[in-house]
PDB file of N, CA and C in Angstrom:
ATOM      1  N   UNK A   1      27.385 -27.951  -3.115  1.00  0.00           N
ATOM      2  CA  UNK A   1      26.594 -28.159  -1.924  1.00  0.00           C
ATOM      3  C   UNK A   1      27.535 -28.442  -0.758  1.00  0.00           C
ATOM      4  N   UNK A   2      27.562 -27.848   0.742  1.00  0.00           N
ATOM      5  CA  UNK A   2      28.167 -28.247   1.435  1.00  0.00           C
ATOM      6  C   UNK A   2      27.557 -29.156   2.020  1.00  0.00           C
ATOM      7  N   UNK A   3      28.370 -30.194   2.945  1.00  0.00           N
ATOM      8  CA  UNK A   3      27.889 -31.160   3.754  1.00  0.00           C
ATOM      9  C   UNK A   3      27.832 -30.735   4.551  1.00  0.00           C
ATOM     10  N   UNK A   4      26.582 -31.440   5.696  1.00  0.00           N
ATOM     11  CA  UNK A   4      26.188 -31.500   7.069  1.00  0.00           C
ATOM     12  C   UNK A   4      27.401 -31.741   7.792  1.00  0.00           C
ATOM     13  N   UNK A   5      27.695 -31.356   8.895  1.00  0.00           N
ATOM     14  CA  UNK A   5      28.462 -31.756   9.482  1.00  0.00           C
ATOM     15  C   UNK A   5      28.135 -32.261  11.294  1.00  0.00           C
ATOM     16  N   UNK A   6      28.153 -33.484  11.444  1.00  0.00           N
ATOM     17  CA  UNK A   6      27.688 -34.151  12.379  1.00  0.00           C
ATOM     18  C   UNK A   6      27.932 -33.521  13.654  1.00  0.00           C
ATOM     19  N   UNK A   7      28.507 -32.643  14.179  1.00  0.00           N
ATOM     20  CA  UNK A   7      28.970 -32.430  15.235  1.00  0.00           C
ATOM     21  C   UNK A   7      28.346 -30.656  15.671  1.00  0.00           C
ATOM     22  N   UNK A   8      27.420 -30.680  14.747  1.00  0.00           N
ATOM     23  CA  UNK A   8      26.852 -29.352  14.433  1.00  0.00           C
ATOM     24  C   UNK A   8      25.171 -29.137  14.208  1.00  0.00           C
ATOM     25  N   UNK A   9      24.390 -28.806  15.234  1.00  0.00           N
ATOM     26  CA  UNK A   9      23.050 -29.150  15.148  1.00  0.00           C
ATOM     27  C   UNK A   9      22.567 -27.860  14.569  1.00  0.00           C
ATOM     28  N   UNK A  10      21.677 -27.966  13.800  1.00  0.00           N
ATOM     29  CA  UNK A  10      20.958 -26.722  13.336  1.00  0.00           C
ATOM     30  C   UNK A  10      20.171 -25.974  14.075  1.00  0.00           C
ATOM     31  N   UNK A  11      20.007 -24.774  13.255  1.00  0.00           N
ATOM     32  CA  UNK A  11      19.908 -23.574  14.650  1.00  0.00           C
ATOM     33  C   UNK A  11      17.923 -23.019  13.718  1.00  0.00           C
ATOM     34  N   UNK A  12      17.293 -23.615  14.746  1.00  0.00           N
ATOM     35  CA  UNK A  12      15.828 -22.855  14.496  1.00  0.00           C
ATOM     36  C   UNK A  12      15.900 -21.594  14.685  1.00  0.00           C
ATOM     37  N   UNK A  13      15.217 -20.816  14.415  1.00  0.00           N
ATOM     38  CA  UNK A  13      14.882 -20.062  14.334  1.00  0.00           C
ATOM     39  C   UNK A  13      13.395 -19.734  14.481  1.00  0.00           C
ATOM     40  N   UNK A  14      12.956 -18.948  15.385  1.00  0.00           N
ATOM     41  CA  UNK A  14      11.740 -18.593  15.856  1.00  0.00           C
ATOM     42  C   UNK A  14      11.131 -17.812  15.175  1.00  0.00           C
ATOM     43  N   UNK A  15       9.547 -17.452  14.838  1.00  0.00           N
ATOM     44  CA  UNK A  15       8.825 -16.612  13.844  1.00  0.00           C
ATOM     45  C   UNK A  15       8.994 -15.759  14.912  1.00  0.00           C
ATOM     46  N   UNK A  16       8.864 -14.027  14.530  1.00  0.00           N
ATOM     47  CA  UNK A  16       8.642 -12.769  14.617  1.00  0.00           C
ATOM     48  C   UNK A  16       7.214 -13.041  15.927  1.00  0.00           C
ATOM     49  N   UNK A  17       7.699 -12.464  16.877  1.00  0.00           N
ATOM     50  CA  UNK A  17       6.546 -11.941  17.694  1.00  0.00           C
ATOM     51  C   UNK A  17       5.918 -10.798  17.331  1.00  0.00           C
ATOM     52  N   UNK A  18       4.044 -10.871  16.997  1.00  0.00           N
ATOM     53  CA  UNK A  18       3.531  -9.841  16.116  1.00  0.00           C
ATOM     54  C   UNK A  18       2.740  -9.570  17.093  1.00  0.00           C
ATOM     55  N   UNK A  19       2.402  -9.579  18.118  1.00  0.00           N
ATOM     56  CA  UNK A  19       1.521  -9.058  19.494  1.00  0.00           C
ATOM     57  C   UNK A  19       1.827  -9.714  20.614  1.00  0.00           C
ATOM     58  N   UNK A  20       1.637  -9.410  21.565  1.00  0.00           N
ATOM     59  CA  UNK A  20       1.494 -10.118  22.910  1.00  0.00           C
ATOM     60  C   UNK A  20       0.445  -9.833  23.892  1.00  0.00           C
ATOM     61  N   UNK A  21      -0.534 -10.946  24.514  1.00  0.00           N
ATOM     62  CA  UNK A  21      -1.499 -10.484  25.322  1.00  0.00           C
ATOM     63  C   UNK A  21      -1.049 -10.126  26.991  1.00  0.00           C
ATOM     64  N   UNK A  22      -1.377  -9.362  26.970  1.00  0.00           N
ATOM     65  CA  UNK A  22      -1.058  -8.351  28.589  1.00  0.00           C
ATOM     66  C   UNK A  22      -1.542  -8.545  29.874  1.00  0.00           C
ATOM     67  N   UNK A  23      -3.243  -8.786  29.215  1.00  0.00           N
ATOM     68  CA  UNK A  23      -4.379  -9.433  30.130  1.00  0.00           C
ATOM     69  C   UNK A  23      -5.362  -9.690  29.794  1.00  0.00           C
ATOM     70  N   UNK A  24      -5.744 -10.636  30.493  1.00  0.00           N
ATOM     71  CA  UNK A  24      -6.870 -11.722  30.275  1.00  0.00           C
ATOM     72  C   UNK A  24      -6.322 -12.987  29.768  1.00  0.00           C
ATOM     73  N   UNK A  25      -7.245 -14.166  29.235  1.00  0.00           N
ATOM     74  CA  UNK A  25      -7.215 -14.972  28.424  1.00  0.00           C
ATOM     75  C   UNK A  25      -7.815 -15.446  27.263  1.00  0.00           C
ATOM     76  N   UNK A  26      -7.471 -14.742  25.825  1.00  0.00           N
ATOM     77  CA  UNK A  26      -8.325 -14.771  25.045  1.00  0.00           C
ATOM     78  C   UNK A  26      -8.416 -16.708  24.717  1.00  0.00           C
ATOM     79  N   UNK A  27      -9.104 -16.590  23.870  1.00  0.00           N
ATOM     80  CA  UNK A  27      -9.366 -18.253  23.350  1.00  0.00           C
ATOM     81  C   UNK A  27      -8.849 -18.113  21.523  1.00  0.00           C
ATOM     82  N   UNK A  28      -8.653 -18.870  21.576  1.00  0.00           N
ATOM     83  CA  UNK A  28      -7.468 -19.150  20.102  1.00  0.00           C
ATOM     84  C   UNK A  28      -8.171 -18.485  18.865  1.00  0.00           C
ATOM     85  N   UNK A  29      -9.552 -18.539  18.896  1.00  0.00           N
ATOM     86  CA  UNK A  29     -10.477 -18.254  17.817  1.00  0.00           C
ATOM     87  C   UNK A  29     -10.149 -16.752  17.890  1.00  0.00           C
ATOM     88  N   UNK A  30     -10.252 -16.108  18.947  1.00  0.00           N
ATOM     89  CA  UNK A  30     -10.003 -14.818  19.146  1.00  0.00           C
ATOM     90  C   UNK A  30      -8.731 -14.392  18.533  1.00  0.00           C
ATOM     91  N   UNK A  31      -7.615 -14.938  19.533  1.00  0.00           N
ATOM     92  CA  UNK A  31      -5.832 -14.828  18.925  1.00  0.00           C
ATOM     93  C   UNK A  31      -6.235 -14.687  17.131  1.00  0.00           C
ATOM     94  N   UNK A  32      -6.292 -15.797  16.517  1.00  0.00           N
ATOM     95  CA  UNK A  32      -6.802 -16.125  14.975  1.00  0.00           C
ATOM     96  C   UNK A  32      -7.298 -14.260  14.523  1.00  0.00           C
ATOM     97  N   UNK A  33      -8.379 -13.890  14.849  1.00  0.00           N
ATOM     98  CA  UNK A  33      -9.032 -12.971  14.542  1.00  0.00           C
ATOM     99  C   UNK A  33      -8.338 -12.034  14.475  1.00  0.00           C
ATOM    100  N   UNK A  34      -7.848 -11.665  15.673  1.00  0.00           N
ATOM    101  CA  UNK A  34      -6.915 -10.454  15.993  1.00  0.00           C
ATOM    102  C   UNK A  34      -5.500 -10.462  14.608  1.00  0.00           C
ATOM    103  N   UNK A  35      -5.160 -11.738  14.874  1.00  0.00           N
ATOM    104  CA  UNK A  35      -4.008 -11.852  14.321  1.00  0.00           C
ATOM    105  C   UNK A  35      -4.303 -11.447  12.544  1.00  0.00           C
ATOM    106  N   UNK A  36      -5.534 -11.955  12.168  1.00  0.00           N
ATOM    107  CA  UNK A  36      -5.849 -11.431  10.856  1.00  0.00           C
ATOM    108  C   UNK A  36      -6.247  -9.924  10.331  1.00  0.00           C
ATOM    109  N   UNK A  37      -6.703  -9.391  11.369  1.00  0.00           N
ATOM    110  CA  UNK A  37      -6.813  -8.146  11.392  1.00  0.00           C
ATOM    111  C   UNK A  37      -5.674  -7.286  11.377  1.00  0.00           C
ATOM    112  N   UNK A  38      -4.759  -7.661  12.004  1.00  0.00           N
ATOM    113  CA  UNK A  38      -3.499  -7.267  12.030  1.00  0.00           C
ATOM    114  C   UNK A  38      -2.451  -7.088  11.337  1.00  0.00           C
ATOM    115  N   UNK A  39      -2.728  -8.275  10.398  1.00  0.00           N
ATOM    116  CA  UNK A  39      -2.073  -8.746   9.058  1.00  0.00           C
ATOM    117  C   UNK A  39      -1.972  -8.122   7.799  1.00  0.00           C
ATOM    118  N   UNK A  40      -3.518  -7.935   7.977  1.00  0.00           N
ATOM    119  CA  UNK A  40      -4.165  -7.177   6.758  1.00  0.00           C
ATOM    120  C   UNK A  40      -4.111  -5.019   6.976  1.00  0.00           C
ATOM    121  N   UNK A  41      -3.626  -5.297   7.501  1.00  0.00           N
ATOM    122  CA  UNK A  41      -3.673  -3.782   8.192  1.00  0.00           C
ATOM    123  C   UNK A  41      -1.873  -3.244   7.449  1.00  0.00           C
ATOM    124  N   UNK A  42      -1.406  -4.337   7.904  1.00  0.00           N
ATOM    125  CA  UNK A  42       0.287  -3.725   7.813  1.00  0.00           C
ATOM    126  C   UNK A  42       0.815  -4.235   6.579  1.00  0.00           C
ATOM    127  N   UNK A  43       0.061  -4.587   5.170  1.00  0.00           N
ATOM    128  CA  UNK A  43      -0.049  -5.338   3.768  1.00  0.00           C
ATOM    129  C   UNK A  43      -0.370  -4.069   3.065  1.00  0.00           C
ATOM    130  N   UNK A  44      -0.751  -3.181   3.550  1.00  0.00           N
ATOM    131  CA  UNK A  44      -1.069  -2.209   2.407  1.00  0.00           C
ATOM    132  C   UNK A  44       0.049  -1.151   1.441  1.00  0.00           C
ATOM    133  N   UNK A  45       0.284  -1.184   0.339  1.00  0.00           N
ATOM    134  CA  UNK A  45       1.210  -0.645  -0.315  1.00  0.00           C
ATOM    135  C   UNK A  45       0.273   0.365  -0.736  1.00  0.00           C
ATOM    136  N   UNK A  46       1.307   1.480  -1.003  1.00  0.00           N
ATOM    137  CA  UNK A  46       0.891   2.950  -1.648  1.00  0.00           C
ATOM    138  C   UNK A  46       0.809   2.387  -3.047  1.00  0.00           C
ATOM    139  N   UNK A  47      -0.176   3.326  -4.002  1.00  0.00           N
ATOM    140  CA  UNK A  47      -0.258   3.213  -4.827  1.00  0.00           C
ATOM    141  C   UNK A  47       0.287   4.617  -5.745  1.00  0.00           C
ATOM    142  N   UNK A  48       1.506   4.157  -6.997  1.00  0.00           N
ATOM    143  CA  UNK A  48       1.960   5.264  -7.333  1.00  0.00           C
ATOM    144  C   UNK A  48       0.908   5.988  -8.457  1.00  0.00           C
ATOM    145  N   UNK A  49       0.522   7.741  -8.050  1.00  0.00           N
ATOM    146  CA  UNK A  49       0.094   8.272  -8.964  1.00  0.00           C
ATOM    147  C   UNK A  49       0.383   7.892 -10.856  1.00  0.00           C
ATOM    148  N   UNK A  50      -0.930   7.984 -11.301  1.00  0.00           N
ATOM    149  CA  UNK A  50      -1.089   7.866 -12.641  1.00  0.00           C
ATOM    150  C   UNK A  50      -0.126   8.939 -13.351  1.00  0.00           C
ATOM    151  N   UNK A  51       0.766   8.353 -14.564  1.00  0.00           N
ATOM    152  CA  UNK A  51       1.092   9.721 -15.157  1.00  0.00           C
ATOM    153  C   UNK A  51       0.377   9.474 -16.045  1.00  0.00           C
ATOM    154  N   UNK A  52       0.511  10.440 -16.658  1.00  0.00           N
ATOM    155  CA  UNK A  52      -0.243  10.484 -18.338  1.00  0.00           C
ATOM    156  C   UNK A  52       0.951  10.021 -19.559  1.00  0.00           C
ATOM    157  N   UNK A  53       0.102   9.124 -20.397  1.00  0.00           N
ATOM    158  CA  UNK A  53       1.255   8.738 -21.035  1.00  0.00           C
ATOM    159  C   UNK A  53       1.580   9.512 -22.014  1.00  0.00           C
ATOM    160  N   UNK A  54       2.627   9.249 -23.315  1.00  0.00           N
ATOM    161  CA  UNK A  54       3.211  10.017 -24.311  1.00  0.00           C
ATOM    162  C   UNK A  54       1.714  10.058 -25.457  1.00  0.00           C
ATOM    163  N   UNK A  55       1.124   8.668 -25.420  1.00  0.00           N
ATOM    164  CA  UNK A  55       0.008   8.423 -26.196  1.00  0.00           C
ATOM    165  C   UNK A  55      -0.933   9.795 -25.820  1.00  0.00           C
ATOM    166  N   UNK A  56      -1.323   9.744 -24.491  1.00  0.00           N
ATOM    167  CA  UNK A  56      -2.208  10.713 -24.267  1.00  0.00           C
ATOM    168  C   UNK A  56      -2.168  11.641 -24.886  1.00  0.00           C
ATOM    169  N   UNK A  57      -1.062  12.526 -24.633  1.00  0.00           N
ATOM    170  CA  UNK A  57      -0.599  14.294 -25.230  1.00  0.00           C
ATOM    171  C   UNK A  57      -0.425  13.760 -26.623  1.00  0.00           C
ATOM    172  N   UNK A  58      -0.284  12.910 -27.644  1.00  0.00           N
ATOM    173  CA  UNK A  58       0.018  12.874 -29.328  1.00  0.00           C
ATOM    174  C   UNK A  58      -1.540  13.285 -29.201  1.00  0.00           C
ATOM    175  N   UNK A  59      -2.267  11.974 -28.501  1.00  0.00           N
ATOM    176  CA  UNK A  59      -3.791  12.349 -29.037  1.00  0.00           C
ATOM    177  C   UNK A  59      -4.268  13.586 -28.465  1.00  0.00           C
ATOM    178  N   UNK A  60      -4.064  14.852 -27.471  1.00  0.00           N
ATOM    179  CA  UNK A  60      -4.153  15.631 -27.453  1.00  0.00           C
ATOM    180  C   UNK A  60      -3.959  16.870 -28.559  1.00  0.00           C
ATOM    181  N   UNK A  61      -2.760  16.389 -29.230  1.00  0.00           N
ATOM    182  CA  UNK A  61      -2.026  17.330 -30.064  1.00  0.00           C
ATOM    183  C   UNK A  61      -2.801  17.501 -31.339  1.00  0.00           C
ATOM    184  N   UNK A  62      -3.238  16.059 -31.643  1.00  0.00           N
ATOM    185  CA  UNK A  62      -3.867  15.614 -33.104  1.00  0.00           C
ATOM    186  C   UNK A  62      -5.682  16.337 -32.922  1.00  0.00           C
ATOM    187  N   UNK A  63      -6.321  16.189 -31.529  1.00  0.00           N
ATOM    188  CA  UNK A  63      -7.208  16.855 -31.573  1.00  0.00           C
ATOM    189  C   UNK A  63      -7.631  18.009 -31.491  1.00  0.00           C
ATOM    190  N   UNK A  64      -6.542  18.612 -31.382  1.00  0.00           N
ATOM    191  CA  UNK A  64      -6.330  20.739 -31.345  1.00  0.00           C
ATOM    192  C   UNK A  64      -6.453  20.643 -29.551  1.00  0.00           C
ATOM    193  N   UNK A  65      -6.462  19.722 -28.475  1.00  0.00           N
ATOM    194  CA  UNK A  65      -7.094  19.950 -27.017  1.00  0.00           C
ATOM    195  C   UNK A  65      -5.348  20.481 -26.285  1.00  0.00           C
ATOM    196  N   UNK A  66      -4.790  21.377 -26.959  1.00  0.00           N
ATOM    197  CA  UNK A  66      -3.638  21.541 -26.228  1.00  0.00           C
ATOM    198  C   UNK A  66      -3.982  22.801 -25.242  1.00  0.00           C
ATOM    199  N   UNK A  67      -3.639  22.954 -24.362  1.00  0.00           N
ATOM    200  CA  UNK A  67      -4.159  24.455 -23.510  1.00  0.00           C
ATOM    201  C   UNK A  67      -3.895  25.780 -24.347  1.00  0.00           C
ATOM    202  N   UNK A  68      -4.742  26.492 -24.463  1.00  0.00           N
ATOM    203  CA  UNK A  68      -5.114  27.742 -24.812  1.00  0.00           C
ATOM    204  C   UNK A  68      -5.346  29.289 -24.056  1.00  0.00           C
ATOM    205  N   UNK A  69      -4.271  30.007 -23.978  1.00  0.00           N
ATOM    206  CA  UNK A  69      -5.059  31.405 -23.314  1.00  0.00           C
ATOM    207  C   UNK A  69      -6.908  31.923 -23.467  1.00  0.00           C
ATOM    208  N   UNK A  70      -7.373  31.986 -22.397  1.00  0.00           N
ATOM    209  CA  UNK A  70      -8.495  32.644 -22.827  1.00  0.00           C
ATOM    210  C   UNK A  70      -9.202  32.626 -21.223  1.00  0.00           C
ATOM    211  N   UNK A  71     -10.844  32.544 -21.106  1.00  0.00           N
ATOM    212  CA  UNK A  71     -11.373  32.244 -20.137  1.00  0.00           C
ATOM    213  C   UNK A  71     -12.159  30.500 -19.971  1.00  0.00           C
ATOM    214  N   UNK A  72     -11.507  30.078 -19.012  1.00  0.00           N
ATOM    215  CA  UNK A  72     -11.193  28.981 -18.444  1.00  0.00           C
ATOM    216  C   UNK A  72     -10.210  28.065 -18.924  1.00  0.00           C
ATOM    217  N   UNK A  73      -9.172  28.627 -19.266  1.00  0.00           N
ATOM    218  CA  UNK A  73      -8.294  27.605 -19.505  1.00  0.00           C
ATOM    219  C   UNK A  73      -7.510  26.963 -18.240  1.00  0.00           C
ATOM    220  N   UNK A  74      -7.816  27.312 -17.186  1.00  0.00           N
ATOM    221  CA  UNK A  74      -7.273  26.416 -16.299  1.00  0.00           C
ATOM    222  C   UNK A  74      -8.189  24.772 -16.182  1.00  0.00           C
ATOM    223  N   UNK A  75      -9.167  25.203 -16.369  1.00  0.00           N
ATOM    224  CA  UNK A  75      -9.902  23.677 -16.850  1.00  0.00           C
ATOM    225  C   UNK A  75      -9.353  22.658 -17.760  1.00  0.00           C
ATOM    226  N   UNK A  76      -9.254  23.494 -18.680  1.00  0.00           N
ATOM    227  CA  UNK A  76      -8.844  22.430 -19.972  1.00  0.00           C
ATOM    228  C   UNK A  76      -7.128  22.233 -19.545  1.00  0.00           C
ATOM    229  N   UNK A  77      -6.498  22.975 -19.056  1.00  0.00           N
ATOM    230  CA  UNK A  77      -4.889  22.555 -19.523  1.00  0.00           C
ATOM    231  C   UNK A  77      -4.581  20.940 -17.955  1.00  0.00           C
ATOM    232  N   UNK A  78      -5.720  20.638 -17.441  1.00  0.00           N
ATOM    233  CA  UNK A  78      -5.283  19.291 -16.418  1.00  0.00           C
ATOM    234  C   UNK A  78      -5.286  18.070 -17.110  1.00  0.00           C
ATOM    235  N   UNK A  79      -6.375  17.952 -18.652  1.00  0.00           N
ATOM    236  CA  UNK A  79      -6.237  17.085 -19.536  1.00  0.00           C
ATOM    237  C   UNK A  79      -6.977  15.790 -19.212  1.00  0.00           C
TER     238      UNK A  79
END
């Protein structure tokens, strides 16, 4: 652990400015609102496509459902 050193004041650091009002004067309840809306907006993660697992295609294999030449096999071979 280092020590404090007396002759050395710590340095704040300010939160991230996430909007600024331009004009008017909203009232805090408002700020609040906005600010949650805002929040929840820029939280959203992609979600990665499903693969199909190894399980899937065994149990494919074991039930004869492997794709087949014929008419409509583009149906059946998406699984």
């Amino acid at each position: 652990m280092i020590p404090a050193r007396p002759d050395v004041e710590p340095v704040e650091t300010a939160p991230p400015v996430l909007f600024t009002v331009v004009k008017g004067n909203p009232a805090p309840e408002e700020l609040a609102a906005l600010a949650a809306v805002v929040l929840s907006m820029g939280s959203a993660e992609t979600a990665e496509p499903a693969k199909p697992s190894v399980r899937h295609w065994v149990r494919r294999q074991q039930l004869q459902l492997a794709p087949q030449p014929g008419p409509g096999a583009w149906k059946r071979s998406r699984g």
